[in-house]
Protein backbone atom coordinates (compact mmCIF):
# COMPACT_ATOMS: atom_id res chain seq x y z
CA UNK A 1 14.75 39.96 74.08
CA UNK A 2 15.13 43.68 75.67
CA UNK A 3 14.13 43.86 79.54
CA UNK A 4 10.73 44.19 80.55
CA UNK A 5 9.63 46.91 82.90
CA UNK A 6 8.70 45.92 86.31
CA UNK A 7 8.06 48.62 88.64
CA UNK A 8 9.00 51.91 89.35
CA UNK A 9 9.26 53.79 93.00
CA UNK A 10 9.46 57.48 92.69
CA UNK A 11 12.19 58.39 89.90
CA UNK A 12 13.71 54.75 89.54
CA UNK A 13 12.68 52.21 87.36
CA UNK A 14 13.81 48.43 87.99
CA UNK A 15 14.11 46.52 85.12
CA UNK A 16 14.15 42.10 84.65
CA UNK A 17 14.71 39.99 81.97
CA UNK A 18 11.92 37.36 80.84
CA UNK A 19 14.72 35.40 79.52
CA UNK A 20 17.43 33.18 81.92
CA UNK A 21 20.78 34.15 81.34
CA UNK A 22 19.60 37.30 79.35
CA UNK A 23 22.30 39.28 80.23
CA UNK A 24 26.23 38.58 79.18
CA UNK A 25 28.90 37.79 81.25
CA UNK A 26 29.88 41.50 81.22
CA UNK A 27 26.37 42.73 82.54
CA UNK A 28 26.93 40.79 85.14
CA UNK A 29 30.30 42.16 86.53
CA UNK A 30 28.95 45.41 86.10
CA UNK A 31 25.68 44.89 87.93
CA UNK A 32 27.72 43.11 90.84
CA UNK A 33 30.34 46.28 90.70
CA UNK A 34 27.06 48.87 90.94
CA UNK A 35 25.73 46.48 93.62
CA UNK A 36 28.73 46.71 95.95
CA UNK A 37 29.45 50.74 95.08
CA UNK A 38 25.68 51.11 96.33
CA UNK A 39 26.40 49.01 99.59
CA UNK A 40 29.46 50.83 100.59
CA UNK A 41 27.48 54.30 99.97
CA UNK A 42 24.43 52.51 102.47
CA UNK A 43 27.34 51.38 104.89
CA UNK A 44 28.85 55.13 105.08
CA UNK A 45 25.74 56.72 105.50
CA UNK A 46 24.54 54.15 107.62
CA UNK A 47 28.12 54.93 109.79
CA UNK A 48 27.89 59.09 109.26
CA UNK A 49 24.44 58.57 111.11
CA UNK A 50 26.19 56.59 113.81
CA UNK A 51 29.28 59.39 114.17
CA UNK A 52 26.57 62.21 113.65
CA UNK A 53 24.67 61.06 117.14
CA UNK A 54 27.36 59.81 118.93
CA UNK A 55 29.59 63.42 118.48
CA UNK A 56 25.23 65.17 119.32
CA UNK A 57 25.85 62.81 122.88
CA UNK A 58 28.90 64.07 123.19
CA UNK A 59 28.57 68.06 122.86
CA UNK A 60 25.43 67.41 125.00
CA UNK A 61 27.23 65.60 127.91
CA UNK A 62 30.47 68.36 127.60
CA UNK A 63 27.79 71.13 128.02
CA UNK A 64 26.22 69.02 130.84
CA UNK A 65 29.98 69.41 132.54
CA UNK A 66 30.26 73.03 131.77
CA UNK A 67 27.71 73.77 133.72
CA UNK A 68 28.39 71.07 136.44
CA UNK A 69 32.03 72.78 136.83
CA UNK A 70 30.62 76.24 136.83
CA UNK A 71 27.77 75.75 139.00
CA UNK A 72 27.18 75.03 142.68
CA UNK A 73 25.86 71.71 142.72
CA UNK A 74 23.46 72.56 146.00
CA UNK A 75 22.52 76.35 145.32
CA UNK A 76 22.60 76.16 141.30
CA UNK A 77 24.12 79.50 141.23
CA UNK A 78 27.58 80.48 139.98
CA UNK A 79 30.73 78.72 141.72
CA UNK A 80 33.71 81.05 142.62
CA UNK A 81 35.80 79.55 139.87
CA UNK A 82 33.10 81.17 136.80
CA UNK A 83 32.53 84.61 139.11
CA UNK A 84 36.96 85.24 138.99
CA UNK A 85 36.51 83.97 135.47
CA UNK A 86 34.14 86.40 134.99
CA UNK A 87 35.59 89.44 136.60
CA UNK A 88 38.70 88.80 134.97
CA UNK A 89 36.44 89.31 131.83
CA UNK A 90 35.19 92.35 132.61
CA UNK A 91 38.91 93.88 133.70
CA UNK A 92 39.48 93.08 129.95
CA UNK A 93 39.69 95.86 127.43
């Protein structure tokens, strides 16, 4: 007895069998080898979301320091250190 159709969400269908043990030894291994290639692609997106927001903290926080090490902290204008930087920018050709 073939599968019977069960459902579909958007462009996948999910299929079951009305019959126990319907599918071979075979299907099986194959359905528990799709199963765990699906779960490691969940687990590295899952992680690539992680890295993604952890390196966005990051770039935030070194901008955050930029500023901090250009800046005067009381004033908020620009520290000696970025107005020789600066200059010596400008002397540049």
């Amino acid at each position: 007895m073939p599968p019977d159709r069960v459902g579909s969400a958007g462009r996948n269908t999910f299929f079951s069998s009305c019959t126990p043990s319907q599918y071979a030894t075979i299907h099986t291994e194959i359905f528990l080898q799709l199963a765990g290639i699906i779960s490691v692609a969940i687990e590295k997106g899952v992680l690539y979301e992680r890295l993604s927001s952890a390196n966005e903290a990051l770039r935030a926080a070194r901008d955050a320091l930029a500023i901090e090490a250009t800046n005067d902290a009381l004033t908020g204008i620009k520290n000696r250190r970025a107005i020789m930087r600066r200059a010596g920018e400008m002397q540049q050709p």
